[in-house]
PDB file of N, CA and C in Angstrom:
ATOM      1  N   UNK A   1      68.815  -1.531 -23.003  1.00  0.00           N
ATOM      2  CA  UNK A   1      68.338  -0.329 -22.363  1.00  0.00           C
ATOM      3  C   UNK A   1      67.259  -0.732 -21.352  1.00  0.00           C
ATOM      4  N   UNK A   2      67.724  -0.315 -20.037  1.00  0.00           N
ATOM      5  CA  UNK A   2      65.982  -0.548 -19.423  1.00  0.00           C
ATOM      6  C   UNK A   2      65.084   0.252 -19.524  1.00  0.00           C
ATOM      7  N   UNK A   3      63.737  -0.402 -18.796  1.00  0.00           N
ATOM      8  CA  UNK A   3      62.919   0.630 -18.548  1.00  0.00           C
ATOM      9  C   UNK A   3      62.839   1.671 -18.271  1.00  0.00           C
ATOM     10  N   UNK A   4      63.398   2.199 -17.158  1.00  0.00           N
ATOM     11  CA  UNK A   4      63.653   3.431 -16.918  1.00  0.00           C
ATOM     12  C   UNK A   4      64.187   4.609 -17.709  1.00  0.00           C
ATOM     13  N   UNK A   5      65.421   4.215 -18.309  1.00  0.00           N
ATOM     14  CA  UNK A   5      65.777   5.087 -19.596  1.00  0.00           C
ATOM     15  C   UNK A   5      65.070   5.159 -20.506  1.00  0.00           C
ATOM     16  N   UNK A   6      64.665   4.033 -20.697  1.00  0.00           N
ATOM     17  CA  UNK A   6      63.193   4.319 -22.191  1.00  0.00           C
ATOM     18  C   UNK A   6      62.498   5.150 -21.796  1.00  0.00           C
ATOM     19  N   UNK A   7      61.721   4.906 -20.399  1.00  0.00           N
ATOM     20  CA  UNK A   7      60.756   5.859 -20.071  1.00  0.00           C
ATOM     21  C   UNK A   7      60.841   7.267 -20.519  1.00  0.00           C
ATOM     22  N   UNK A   8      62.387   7.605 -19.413  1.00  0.00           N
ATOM     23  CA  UNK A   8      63.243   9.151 -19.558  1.00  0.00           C
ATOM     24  C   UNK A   8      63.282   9.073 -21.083  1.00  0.00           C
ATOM     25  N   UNK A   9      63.258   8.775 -21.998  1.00  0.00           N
ATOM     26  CA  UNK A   9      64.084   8.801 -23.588  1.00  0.00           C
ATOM     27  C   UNK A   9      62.527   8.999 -24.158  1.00  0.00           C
ATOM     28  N   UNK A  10      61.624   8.629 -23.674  1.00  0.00           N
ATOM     29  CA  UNK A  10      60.296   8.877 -24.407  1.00  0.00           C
ATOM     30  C   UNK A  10      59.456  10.307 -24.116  1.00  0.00           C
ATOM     31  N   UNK A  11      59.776  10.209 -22.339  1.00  0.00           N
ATOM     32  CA  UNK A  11      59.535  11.693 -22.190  1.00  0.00           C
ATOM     33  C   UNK A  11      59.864  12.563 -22.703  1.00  0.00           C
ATOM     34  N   UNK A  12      61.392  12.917 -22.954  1.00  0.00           N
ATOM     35  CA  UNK A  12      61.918  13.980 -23.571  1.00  0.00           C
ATOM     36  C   UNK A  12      61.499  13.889 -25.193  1.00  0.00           C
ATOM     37  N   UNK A  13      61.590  12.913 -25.981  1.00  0.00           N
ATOM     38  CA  UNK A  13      60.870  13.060 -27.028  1.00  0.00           C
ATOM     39  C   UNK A  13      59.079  13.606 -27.067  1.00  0.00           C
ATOM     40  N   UNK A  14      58.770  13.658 -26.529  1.00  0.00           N
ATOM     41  CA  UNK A  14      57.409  13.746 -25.913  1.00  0.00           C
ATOM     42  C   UNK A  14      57.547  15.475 -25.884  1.00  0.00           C
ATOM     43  N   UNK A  15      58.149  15.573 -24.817  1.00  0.00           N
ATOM     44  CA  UNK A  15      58.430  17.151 -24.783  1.00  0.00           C
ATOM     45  C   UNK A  15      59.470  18.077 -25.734  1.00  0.00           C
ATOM     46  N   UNK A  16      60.269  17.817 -26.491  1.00  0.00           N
ATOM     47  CA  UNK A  16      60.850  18.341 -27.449  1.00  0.00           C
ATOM     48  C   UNK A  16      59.723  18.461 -28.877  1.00  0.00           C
ATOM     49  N   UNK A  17      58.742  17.274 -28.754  1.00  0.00           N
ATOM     50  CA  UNK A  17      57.579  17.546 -30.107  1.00  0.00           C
ATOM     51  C   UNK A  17      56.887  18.623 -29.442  1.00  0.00           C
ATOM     52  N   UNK A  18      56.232  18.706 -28.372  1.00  0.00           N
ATOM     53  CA  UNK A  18      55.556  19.369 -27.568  1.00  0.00           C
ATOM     54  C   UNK A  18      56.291  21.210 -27.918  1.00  0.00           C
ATOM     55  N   UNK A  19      57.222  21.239 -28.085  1.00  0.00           N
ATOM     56  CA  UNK A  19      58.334  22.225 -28.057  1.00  0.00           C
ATOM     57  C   UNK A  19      58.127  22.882 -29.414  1.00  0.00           C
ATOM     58  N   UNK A  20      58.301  21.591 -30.265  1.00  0.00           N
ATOM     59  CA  UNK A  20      58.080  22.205 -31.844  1.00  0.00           C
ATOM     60  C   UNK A  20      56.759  22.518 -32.046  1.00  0.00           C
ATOM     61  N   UNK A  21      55.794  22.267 -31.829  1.00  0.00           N
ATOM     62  CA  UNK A  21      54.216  22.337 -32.032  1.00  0.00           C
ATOM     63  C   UNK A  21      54.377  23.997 -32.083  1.00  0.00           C
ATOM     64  N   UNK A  22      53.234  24.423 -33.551  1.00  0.00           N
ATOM     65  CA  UNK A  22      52.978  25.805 -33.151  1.00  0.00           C
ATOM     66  C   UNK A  22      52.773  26.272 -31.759  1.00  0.00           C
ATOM     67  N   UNK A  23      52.574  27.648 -31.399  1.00  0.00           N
ATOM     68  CA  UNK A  23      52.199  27.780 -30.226  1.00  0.00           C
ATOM     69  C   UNK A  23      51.259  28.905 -30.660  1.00  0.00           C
ATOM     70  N   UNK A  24      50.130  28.427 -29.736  1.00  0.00           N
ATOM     71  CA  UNK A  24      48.782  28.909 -29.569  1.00  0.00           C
ATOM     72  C   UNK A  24      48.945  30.756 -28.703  1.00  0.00           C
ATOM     73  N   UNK A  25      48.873  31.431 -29.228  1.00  0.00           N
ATOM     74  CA  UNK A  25      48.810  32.559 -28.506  1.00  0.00           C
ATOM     75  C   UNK A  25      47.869  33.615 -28.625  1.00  0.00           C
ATOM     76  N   UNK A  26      47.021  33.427 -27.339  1.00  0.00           N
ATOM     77  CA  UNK A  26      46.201  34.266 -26.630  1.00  0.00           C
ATOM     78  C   UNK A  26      46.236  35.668 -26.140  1.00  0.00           C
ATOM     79  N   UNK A  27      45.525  36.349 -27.093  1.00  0.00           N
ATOM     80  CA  UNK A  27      46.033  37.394 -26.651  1.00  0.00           C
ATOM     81  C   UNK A  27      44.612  38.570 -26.423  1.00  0.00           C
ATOM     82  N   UNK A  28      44.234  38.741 -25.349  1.00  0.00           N
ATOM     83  CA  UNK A  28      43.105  39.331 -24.530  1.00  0.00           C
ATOM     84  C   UNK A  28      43.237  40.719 -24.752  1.00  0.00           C
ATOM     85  N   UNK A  29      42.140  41.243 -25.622  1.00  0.00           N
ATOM     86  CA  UNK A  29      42.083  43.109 -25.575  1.00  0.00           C
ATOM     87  C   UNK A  29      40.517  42.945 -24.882  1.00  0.00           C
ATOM     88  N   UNK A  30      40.416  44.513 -24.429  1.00  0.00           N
ATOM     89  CA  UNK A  30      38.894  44.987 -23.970  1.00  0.00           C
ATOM     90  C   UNK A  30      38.740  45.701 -24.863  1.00  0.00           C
ATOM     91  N   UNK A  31      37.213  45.360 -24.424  1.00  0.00           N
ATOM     92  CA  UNK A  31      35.617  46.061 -25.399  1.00  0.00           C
ATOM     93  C   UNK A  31      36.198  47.493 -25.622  1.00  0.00           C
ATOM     94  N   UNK A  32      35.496  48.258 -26.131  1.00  0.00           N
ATOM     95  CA  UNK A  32      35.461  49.860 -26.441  1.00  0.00           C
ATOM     96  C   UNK A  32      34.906  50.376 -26.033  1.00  0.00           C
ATOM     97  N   UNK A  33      35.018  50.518 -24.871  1.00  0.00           N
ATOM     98  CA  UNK A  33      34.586  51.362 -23.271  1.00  0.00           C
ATOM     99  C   UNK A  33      34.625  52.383 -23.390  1.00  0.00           C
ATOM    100  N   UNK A  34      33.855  53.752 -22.607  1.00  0.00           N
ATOM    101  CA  UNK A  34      34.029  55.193 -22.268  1.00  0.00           C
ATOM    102  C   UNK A  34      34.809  54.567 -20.487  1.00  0.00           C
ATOM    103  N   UNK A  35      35.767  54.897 -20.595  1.00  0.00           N
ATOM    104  CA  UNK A  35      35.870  54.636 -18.805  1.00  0.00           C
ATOM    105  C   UNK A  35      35.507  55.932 -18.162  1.00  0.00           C
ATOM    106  N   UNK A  36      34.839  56.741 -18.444  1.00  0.00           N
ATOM    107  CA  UNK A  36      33.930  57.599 -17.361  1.00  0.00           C
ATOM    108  C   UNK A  36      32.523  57.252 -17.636  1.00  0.00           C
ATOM    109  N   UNK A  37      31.981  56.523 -18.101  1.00  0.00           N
ATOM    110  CA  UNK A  37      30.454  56.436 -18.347  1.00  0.00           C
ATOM    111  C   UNK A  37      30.175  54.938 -18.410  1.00  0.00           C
ATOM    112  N   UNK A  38      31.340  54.019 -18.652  1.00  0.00           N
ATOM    113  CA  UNK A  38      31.158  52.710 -19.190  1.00  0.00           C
ATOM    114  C   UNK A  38      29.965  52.450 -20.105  1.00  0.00           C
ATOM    115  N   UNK A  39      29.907  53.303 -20.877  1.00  0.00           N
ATOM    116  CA  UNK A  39      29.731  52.857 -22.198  1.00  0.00           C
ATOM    117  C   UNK A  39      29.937  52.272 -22.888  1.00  0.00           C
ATOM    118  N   UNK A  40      29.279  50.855 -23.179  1.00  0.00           N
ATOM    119  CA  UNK A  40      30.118  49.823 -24.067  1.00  0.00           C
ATOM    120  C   UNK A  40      30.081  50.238 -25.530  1.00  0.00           C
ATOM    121  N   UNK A  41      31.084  50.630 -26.703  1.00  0.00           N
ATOM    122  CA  UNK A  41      31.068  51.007 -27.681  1.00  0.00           C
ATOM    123  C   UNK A  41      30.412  52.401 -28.023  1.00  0.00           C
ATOM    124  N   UNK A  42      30.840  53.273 -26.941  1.00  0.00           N
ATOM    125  CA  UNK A  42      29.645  54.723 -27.357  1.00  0.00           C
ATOM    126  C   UNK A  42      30.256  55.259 -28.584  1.00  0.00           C
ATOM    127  N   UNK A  43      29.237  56.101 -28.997  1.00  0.00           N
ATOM    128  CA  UNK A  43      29.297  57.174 -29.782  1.00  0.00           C
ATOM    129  C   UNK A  43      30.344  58.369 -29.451  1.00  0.00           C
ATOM    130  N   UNK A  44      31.360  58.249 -30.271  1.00  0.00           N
ATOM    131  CA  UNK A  44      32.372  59.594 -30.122  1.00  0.00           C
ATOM    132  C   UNK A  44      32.407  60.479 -31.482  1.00  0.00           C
ATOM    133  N   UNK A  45      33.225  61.625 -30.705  1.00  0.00           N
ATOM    134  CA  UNK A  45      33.285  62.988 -31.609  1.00  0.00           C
ATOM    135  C   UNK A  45      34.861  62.679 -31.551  1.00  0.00           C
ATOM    136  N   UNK A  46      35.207  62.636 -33.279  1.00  0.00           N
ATOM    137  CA  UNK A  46      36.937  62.551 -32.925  1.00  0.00           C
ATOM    138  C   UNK A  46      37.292  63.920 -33.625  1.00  0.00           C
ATOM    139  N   UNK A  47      38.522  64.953 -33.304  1.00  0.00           N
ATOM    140  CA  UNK A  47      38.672  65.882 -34.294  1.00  0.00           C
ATOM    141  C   UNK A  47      40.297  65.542 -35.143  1.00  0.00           C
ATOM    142  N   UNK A  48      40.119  65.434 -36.046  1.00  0.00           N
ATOM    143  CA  UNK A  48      41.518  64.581 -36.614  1.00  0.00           C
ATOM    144  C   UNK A  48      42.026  65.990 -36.809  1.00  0.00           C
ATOM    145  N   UNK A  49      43.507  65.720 -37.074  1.00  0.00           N
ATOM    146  CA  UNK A  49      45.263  66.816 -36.943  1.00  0.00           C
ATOM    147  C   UNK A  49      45.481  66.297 -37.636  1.00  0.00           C
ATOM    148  N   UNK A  50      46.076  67.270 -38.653  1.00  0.00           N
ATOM    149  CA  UNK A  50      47.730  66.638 -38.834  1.00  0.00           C
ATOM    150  C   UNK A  50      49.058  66.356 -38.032  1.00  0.00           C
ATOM    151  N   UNK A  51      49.368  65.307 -38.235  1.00  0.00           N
ATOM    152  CA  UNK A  51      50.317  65.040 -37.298  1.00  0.00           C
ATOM    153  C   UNK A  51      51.341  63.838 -37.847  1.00  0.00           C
ATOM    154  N   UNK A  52      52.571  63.504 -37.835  1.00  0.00           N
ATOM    155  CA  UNK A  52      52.984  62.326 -38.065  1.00  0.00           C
ATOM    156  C   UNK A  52      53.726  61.497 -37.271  1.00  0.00           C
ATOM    157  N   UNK A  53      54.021  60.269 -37.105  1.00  0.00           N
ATOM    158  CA  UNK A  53      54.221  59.283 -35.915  1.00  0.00           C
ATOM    159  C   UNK A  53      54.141  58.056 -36.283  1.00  0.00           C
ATOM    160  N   UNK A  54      54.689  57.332 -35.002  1.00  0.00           N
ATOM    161  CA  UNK A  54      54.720  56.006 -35.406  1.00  0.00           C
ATOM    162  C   UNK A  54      53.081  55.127 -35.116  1.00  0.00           C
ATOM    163  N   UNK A  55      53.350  54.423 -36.575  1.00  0.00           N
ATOM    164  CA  UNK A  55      51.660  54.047 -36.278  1.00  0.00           C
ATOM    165  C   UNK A  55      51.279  53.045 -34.782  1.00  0.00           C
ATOM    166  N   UNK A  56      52.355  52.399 -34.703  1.00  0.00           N
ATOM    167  CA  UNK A  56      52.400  51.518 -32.769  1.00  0.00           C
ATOM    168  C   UNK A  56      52.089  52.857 -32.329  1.00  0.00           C
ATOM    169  N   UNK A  57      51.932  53.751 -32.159  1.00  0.00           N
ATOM    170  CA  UNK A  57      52.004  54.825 -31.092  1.00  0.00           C
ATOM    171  C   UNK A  57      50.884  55.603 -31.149  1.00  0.00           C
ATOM    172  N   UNK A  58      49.861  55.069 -32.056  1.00  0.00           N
ATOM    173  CA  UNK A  58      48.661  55.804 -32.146  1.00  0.00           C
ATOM    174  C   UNK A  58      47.842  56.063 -31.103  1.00  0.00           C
ATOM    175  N   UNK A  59      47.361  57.582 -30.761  1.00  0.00           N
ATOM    176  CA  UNK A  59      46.568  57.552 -29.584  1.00  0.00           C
ATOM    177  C   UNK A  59      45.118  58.431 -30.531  1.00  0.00           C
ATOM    178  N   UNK A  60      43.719  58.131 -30.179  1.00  0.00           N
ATOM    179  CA  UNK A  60      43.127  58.337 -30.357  1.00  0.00           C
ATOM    180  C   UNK A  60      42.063  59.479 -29.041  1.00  0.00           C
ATOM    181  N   UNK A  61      42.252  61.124 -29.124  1.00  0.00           N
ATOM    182  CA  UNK A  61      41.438  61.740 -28.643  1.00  0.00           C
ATOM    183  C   UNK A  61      39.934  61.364 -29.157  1.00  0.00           C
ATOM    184  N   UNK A  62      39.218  60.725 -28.077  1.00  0.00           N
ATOM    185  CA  UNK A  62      37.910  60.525 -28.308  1.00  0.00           C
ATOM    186  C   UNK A  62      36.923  61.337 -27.400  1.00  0.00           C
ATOM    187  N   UNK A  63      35.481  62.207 -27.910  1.00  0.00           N
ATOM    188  CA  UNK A  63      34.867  63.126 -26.928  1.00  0.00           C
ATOM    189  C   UNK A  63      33.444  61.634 -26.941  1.00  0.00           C
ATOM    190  N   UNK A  64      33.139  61.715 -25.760  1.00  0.00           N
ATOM    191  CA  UNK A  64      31.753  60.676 -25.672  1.00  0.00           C
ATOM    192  C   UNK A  64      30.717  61.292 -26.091  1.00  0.00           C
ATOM    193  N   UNK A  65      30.041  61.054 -26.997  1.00  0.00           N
ATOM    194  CA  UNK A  65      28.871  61.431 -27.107  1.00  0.00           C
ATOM    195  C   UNK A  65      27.431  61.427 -25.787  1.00  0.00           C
ATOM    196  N   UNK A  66      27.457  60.350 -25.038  1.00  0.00           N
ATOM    197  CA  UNK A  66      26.879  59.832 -24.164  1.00  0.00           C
ATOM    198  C   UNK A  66      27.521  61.091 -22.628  1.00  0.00           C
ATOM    199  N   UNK A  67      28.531  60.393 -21.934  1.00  0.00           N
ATOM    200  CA  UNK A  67      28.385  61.544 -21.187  1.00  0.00           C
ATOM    201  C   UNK A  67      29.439  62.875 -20.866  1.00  0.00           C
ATOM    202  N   UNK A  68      29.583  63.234 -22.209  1.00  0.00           N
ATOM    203  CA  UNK A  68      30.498  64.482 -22.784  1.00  0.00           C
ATOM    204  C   UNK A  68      31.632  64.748 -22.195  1.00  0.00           C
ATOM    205  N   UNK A  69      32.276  63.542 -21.880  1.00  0.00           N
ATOM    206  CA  UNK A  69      33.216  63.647 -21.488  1.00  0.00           C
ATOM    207  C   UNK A  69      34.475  63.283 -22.488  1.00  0.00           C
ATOM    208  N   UNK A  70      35.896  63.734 -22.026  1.00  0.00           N
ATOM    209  CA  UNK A  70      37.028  63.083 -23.259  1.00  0.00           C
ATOM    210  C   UNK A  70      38.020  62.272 -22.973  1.00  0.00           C
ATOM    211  N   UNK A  71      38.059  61.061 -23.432  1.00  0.00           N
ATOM    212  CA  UNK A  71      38.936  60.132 -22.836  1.00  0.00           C
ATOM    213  C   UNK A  71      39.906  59.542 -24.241  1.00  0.00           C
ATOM    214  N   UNK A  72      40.452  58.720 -24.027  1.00  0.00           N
ATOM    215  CA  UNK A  72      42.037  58.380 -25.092  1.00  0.00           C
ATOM    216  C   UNK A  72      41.654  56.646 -25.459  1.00  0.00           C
ATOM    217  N   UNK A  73      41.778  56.871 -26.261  1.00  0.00           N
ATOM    218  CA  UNK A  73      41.543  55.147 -27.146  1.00  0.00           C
ATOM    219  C   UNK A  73      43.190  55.135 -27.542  1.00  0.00           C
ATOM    220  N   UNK A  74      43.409  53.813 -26.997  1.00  0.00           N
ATOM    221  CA  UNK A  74      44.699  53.048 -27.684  1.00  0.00           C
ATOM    222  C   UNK A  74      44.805  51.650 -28.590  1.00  0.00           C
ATOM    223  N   UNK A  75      44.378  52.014 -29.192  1.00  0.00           N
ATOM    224  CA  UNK A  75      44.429  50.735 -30.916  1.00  0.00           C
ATOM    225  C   UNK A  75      45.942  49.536 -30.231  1.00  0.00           C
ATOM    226  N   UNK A  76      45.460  48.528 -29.892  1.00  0.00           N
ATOM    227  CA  UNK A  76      46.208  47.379 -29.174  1.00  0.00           C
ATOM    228  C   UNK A  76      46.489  46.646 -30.315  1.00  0.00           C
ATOM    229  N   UNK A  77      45.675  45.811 -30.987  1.00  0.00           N
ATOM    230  CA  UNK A  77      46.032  45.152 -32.374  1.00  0.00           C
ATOM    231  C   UNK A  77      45.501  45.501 -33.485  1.00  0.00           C
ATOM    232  N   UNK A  78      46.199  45.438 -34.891  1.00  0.00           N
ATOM    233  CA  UNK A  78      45.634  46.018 -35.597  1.00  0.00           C
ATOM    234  C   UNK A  78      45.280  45.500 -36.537  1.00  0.00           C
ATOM    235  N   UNK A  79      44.798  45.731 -38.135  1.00  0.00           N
ATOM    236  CA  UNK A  79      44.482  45.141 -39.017  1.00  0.00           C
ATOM    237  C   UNK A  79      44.596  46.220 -39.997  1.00  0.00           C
ATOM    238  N   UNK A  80      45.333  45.597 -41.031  1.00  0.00           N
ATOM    239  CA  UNK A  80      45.290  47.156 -41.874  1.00  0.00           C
ATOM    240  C   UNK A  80      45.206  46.722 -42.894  1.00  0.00           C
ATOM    241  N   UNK A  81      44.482  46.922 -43.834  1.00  0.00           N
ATOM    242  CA  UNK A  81      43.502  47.020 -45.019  1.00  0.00           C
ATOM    243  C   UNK A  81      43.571  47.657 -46.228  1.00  0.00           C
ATOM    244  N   UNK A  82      43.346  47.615 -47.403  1.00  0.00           N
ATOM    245  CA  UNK A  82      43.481  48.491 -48.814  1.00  0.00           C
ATOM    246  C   UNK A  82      42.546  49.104 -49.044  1.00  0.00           C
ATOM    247  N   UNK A  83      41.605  48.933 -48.567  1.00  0.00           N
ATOM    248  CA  UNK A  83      40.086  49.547 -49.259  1.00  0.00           C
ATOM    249  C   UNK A  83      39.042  49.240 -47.645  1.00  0.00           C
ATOM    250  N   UNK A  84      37.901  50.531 -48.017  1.00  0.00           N
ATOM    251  CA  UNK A  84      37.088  50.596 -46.911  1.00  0.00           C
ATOM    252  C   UNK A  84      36.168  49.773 -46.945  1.00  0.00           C
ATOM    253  N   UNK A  85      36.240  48.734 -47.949  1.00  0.00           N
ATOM    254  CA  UNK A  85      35.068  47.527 -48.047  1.00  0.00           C
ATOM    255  C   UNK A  85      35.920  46.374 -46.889  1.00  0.00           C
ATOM    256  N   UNK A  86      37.195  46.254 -46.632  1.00  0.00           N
ATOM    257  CA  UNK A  86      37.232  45.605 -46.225  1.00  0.00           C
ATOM    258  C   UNK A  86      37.781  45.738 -44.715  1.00  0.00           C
ATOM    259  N   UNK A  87      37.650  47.274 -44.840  1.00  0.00           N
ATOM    260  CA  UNK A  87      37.818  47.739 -43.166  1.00  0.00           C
ATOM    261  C   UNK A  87      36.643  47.179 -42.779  1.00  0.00           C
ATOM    262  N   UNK A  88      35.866  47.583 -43.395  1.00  0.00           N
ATOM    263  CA  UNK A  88      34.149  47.374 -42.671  1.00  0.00           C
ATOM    264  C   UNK A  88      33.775  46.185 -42.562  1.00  0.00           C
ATOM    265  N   UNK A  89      34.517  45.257 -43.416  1.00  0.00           N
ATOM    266  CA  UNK A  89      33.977  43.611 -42.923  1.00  0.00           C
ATOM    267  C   UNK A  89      34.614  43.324 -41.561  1.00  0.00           C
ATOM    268  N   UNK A  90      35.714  43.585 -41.449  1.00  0.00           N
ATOM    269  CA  UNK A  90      36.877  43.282 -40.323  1.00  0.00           C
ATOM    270  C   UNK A  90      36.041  43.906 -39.443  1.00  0.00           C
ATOM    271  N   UNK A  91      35.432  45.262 -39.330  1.00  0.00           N
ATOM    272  CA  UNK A  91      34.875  45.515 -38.171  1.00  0.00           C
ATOM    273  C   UNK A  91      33.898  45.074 -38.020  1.00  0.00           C
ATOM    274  N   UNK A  92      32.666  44.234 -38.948  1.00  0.00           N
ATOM    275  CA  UNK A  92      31.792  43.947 -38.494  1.00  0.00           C
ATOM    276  C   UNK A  92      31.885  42.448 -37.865  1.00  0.00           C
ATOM    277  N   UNK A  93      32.841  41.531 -38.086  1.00  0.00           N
ATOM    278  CA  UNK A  93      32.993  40.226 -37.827  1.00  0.00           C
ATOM    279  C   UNK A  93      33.668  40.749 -36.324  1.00  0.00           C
ATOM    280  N   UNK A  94      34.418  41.682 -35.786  1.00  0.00           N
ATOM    281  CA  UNK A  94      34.805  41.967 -34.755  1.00  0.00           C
ATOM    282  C   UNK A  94      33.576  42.341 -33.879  1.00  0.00           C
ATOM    283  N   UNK A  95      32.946  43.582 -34.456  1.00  0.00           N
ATOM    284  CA  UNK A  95      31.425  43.199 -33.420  1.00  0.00           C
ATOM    285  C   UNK A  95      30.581  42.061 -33.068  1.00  0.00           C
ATOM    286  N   UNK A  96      30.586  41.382 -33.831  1.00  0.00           N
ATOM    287  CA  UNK A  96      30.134  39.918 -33.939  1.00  0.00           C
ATOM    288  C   UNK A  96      30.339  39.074 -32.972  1.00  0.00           C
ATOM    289  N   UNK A  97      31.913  38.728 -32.762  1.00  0.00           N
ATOM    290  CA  UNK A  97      33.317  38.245 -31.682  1.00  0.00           C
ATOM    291  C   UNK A  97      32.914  38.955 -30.272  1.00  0.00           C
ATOM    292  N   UNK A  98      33.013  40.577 -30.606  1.00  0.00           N
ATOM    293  CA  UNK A  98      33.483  40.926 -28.979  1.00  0.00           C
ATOM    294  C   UNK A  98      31.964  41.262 -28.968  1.00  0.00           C
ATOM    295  N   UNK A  99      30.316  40.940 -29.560  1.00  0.00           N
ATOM    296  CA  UNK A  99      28.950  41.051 -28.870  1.00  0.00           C
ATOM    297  C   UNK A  99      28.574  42.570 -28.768  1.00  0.00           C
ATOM    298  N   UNK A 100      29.472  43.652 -29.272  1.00  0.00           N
ATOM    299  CA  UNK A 100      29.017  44.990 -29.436  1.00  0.00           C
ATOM    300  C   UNK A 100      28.163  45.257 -30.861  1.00  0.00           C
ATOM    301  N   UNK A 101      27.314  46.418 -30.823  1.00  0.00           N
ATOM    302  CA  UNK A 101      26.639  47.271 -31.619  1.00  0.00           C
ATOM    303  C   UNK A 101      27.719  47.505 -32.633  1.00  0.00           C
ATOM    304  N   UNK A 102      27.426  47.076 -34.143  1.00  0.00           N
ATOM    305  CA  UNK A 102      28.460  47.884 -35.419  1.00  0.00           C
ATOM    306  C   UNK A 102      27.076  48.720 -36.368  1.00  0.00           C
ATOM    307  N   UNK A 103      27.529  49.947 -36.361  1.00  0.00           N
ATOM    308  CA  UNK A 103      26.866  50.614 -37.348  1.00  0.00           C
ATOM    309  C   UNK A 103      27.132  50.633 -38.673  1.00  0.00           C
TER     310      UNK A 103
END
Protein backbone atom coordinates (compact mmCIF):
# COMPACT_ATOMS: atom_id res chain seq x y z
CA UNK A 1 0.00 0.00 0.00
CA UNK A 2 1.49 3.44 -0.45
CA UNK A 3 1.53 6.41 1.19
CA UNK A 4 -1.01 8.04 -0.20
CA UNK A 5 -3.72 5.44 0.37
CA UNK A 6 -2.66 5.05 3.94
CA UNK A 7 -2.93 8.60 4.30
CA UNK A 8 -6.69 8.52 2.52
CA UNK A 9 -7.37 5.11 4.75
CA UNK A 10 -6.39 7.00 7.99
CA UNK A 11 -8.36 9.99 7.23
CA UNK A 12 -11.50 8.33 6.77
CA UNK A 13 -10.94 6.32 9.86
CA UNK A 14 -10.28 9.54 11.56
CA UNK A 15 -13.56 10.86 10.38
CA UNK A 16 -15.93 7.91 10.69
CA UNK A 17 -14.64 7.91 14.78
CA UNK A 18 -15.22 11.58 14.58
CA UNK A 19 -18.85 10.47 13.27
CA UNK A 20 -19.45 8.04 16.12
CA UNK A 21 -18.38 10.44 18.97
CA UNK A 22 -21.42 11.69 20.98
CA UNK A 23 -22.47 14.88 19.65
CA UNK A 24 -22.32 17.91 21.69
CA UNK A 25 -25.53 19.91 21.28
CA UNK A 26 -25.94 23.46 21.95
CA UNK A 27 -28.80 24.66 22.39
CA UNK A 28 -29.29 28.66 23.13
CA UNK A 29 -32.67 29.94 24.96
CA UNK A 30 -33.11 33.74 26.24
CA UNK A 31 -33.33 35.24 29.65
CA UNK A 32 -37.01 35.97 30.88
CA UNK A 33 -37.55 39.22 29.39
CA UNK A 34 -40.75 41.61 29.46
CA UNK A 35 -40.18 42.60 25.66
CA UNK A 36 -42.06 45.88 26.29
CA UNK A 37 -40.05 47.02 29.31
CA UNK A 38 -36.96 44.68 29.04
CA UNK A 39 -37.20 43.59 32.18
CA UNK A 40 -34.84 40.99 32.93
CA UNK A 41 -36.91 38.34 34.94
CA UNK A 42 -39.85 40.78 36.08
CA UNK A 43 -42.47 40.21 38.28
CA UNK A 44 -45.76 38.87 36.61
CA UNK A 45 -49.48 38.46 37.36
CA UNK A 46 -50.47 35.07 35.69
CA UNK A 47 -54.37 34.20 35.78
CA UNK A 48 -54.49 30.34 35.30
CA UNK A 49 -57.82 28.51 33.13
CA UNK A 50 -58.78 25.58 32.72
CA UNK A 51 -57.84 24.40 29.67
CA UNK A 52 -56.30 21.22 28.08
CA UNK A 53 -53.47 20.82 25.39
CA UNK A 54 -50.48 19.69 24.35
CA UNK A 55 -47.85 20.36 26.92
CA UNK A 56 -45.09 21.39 23.66
CA UNK A 57 -47.73 23.96 23.08
CA UNK A 58 -47.77 25.72 26.27
CA UNK A 59 -48.27 29.43 26.09
CA UNK A 60 -48.05 31.38 29.12
CA UNK A 61 -50.36 34.83 29.43
CA UNK A 62 -48.05 36.89 31.54
CA UNK A 63 -49.25 40.70 32.95
CA UNK A 64 -45.75 42.68 34.00
CA UNK A 65 -45.80 43.81 37.11
CA UNK A 66 -43.14 46.53 36.26
CA UNK A 67 -44.67 48.20 33.27
CA UNK A 68 -48.37 46.80 33.21
CA UNK A 69 -48.21 45.65 30.31
CA UNK A 70 -49.22 41.80 28.84
CA UNK A 71 -47.01 39.83 26.91
CA UNK A 72 -46.77 35.68 26.17
CA UNK A 73 -43.99 33.46 27.64
CA UNK A 74 -43.13 30.33 25.61
CA UNK A 75 -41.49 27.48 27.85
CA UNK A 76 -38.61 26.35 25.04
CA UNK A 77 -37.07 23.49 27.21
CA UNK A 78 -38.34 21.85 29.85
CA UNK A 79 -37.79 19.94 32.99
CA UNK A 80 -40.44 18.19 34.65
CA UNK A 81 -40.32 17.14 38.11
CA UNK A 82 -42.38 15.08 40.96
CA UNK A 83 -42.37 17.32 43.75
CA UNK A 84 -41.96 21.21 44.29
CA UNK A 85 -38.67 20.65 46.20
CA UNK A 86 -37.24 19.83 43.21
CA UNK A 87 -38.85 22.29 40.85
CA UNK A 88 -37.25 24.85 43.03
CA UNK A 89 -33.74 23.46 42.95
CA UNK A 90 -33.88 23.26 39.05
CA UNK A 91 -34.93 26.80 39.15
CA UNK A 92 -32.55 28.00 41.38
CA UNK A 93 -29.35 26.38 39.70
CA UNK A 94 -30.98 27.93 36.43
CA UNK A 95 -30.81 31.44 37.98
CA UNK A 96 -27.44 30.75 38.92
CA UNK A 97 -26.48 29.66 34.93
CA UNK A 98 -28.53 32.35 33.17
CA UNK A 99 -27.19 35.37 36.28
CA UNK A 100 -30.98 36.33 37.02
CA UNK A 101 -32.75 37.16 40.46
CA UNK A 102 -34.59 33.62 41.93
CA UNK A 103 -36.98 34.29 44.68
Amino acid sequence: MDAEMKSLLERGVSAVERLAEDPVIHMETAPPVCPNCDRKNPVVRVEESSATGLLGEFVIQCHCQHCDYVFYGIPIQWNCVKTTSQASEILKERAELSGYEHS
